[in-house]
C-alpha atoms as a PDB file:
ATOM      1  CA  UNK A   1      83.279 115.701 112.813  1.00  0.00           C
ATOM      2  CA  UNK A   2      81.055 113.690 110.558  1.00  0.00           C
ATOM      3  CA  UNK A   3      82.848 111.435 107.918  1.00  0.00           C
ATOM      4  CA  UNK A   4      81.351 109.831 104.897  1.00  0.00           C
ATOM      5  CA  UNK A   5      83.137 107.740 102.973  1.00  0.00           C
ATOM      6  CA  UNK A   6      82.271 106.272  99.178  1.00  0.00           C
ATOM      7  CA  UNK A   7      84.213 105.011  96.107  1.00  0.00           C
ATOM      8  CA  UNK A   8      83.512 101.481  96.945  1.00  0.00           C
ATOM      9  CA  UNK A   9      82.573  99.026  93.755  1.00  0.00           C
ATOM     10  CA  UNK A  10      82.713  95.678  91.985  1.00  0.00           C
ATOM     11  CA  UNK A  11      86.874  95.482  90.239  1.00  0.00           C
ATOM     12  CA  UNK A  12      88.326  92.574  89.217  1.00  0.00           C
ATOM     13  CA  UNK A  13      91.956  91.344  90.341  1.00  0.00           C
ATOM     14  CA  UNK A  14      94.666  93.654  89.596  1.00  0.00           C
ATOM     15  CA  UNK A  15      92.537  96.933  89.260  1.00  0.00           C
ATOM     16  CA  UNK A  16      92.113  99.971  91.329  1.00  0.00           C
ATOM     17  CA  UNK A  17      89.645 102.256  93.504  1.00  0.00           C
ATOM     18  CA  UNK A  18      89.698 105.118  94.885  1.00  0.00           C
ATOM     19  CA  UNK A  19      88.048 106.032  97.992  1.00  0.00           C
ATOM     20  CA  UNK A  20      86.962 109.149  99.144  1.00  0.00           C
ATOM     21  CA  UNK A  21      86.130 110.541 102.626  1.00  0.00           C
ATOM     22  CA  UNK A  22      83.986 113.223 102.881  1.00  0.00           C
ATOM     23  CA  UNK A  23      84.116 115.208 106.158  1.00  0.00           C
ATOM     24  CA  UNK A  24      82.085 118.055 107.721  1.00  0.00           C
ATOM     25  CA  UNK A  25      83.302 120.888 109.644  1.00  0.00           C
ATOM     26  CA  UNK A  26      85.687 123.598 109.622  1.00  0.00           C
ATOM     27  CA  UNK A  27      88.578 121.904 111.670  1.00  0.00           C
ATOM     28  CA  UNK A  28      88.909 118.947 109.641  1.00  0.00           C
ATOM     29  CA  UNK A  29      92.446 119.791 109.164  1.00  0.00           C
ATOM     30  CA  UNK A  30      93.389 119.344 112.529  1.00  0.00           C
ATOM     31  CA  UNK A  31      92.578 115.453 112.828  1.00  0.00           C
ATOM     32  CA  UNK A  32      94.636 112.302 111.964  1.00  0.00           C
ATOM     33  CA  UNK A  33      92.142 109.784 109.319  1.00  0.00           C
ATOM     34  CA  UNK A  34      92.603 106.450 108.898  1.00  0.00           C
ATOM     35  CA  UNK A  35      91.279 103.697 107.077  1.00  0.00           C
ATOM     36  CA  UNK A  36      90.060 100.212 108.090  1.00  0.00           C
ATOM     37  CA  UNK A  37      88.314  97.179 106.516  1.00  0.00           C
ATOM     38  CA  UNK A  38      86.495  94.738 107.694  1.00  0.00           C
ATOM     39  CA  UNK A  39      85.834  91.715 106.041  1.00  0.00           C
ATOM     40  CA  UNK A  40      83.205  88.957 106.849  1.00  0.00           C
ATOM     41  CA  UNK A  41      83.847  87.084 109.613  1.00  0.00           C
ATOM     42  CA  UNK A  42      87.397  89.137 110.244  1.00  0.00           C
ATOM     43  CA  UNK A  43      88.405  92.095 113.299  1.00  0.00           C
ATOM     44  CA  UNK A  44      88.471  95.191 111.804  1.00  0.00           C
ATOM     45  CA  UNK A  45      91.845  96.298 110.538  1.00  0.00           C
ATOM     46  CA  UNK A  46      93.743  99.293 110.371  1.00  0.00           C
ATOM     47  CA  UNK A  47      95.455  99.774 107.133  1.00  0.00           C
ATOM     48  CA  UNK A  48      95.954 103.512 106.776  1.00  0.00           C
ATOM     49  CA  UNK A  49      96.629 106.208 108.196  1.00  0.00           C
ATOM     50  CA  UNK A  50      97.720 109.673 107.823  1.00  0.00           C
ATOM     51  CA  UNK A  51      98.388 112.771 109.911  1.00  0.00           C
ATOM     52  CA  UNK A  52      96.403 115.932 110.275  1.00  0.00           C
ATOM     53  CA  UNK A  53      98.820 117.143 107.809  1.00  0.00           C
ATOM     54  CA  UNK A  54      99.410 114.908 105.195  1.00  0.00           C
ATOM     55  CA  UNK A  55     103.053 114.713 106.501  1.00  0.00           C
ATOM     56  CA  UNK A  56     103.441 111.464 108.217  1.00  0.00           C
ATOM     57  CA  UNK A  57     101.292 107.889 106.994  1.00  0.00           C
ATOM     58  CA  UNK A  58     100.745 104.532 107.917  1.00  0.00           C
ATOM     59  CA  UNK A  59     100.223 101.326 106.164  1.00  0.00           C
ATOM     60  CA  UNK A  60      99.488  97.944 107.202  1.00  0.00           C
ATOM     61  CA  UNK A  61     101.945  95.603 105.619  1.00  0.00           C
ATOM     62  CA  UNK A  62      99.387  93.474 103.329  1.00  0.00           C
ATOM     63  CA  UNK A  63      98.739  96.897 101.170  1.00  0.00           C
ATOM     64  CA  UNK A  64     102.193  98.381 101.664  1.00  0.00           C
ATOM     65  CA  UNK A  65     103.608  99.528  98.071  1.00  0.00           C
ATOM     66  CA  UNK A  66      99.628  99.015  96.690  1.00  0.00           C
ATOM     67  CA  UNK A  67      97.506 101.470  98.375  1.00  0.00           C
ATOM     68  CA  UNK A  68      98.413 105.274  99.049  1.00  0.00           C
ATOM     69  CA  UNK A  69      96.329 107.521 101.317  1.00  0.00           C
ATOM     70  CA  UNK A  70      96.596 111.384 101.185  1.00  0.00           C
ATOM     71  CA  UNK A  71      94.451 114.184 101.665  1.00  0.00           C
ATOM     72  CA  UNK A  72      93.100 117.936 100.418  1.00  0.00           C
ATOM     73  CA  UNK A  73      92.111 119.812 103.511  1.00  0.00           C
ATOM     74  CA  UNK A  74      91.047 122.978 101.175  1.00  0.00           C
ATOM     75  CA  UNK A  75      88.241 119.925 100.326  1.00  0.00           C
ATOM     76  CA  UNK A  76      88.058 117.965 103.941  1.00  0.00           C
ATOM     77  CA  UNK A  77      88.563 114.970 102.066  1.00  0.00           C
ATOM     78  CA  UNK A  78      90.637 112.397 102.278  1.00  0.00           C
ATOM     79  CA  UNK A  79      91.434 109.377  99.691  1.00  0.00           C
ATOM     80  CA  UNK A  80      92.766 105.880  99.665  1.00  0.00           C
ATOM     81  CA  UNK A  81      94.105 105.150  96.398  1.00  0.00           C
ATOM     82  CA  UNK A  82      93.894 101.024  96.502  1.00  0.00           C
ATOM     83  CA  UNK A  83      95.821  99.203  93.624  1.00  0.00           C
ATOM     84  CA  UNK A  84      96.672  95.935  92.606  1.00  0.00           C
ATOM     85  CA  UNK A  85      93.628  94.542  94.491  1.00  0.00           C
ATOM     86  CA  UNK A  86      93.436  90.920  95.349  1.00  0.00           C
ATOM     87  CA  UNK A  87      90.504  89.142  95.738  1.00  0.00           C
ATOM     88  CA  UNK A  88      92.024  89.367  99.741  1.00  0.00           C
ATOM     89  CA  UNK A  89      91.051  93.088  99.610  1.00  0.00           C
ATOM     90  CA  UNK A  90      87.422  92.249  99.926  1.00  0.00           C
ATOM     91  CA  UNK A  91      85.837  94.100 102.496  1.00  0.00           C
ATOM     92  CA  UNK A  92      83.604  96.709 103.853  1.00  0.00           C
ATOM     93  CA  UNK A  93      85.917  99.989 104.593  1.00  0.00           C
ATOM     94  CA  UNK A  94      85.501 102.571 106.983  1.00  0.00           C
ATOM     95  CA  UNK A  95      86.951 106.268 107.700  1.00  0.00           C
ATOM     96  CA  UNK A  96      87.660 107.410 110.901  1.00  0.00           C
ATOM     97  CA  UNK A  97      89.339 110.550 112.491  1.00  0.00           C
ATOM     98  CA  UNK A  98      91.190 110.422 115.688  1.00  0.00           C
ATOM     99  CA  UNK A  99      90.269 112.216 118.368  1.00  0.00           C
ATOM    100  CA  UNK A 100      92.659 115.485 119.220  1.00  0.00           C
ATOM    101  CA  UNK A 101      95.688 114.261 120.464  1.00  0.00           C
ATOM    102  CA  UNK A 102      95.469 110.714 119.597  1.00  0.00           C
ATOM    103  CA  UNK A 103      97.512 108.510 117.516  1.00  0.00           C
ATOM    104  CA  UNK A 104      95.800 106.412 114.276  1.00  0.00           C
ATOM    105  CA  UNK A 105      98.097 103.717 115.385  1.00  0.00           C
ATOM    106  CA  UNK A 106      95.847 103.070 117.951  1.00  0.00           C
ATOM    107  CA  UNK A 107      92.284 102.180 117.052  1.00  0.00           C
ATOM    108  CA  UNK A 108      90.718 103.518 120.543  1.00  0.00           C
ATOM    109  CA  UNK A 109      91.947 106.702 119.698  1.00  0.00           C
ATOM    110  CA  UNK A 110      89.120 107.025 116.437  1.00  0.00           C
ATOM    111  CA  UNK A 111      86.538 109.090 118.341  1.00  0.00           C
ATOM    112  CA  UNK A 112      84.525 109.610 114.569  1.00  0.00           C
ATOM    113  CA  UNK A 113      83.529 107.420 112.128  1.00  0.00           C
ATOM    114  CA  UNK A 114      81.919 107.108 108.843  1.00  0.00           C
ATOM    115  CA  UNK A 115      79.727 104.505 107.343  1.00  0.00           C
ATOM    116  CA  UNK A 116      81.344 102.100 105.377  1.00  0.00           C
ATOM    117  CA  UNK A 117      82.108 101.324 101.491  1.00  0.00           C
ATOM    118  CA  UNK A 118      82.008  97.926 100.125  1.00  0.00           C
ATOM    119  CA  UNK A 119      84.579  96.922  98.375  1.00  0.00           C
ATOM    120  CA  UNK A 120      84.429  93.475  96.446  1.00  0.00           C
ATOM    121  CA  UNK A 121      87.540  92.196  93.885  1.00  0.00           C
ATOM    122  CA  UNK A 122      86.991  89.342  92.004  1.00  0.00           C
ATOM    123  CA  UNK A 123      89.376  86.813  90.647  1.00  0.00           C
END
C-alpha cells in the first residue's frame, strides 16, 4: 500500500483543514489508517484512527470533539477533518495503514506510511 497524504496549509486560529490520504491498491479497504503529527522537537503522536471499515475510530484526547476522521473506500481515501485549530495543532502530519491484523492503537503496528503534510495555525 502506498499512502499520500495532502491538504496541509497556512489557517489561522479557530479555522479548519481537511486532509486527504490518497492510497494505491485494490485492498485498501481492508486496512486500519491513522493519523499522526509531529511537531518540532515533539514524538510523533497518534491522534486518529479508524478501522478498515469506517466503523470503529480513535482520537487522541487534545483533538477529541475538533477533528473527525472517516473514509470512502469506493475512492481509497481517507480524511481528517481538523477544526477549531490552535496554534498547538502545528505540525507535520502523516498517514499510515496498519499492517493486516494490527491495531492503530499501537504505532508498531503501521507497516505503510505516507509523506507528510504541514500544517501551520497561527494565532
Amino acid at each position: 500500500v502506498q499512502l499520500q497524504a495532502s491538504g496541509g496549509g497556512l489557517v489561522q486560529a479557530g479555522g479548519s483543514l481537511r486532509l486527504s490520504c490518497a492510497a494505491s491498491g485494490r485492498t485498501f479497504s481492508s486496512y486500519a489508517v491513522g493519523w499522526f503529527r509531529q511537531a518540532p522537537g515533539k514524538e510523533r503522536e497518534l491522534v486518529a484512527g479508524i478501522s478498515w471499515g469506517g466503523g470503529s475510530t480513535y482520537y487522541a484526547d487534545s483533538v477529541k470533539g475538533r477533528f473527525t476522521v472517516y473514509r470512502d473506500n469506493a475512492k481509497n481515501t481517507v480524511y481528517l477533518q481538523m477544526g477549531s485549530l490552535k496554534p498547538e495543532d502545528t505540525a507535520v502530519y502523516y498517514c499510515a495503514a496498519v499492517r493486516l491484523g494490527g491495531s492503530y492503537y499501537d504505532i508498531s503496528d503501521y507497516g505503510y506510511w505516507g509523506q507528510g503534510t504541514q500544517v501551520t495555525v497561527s494565532s
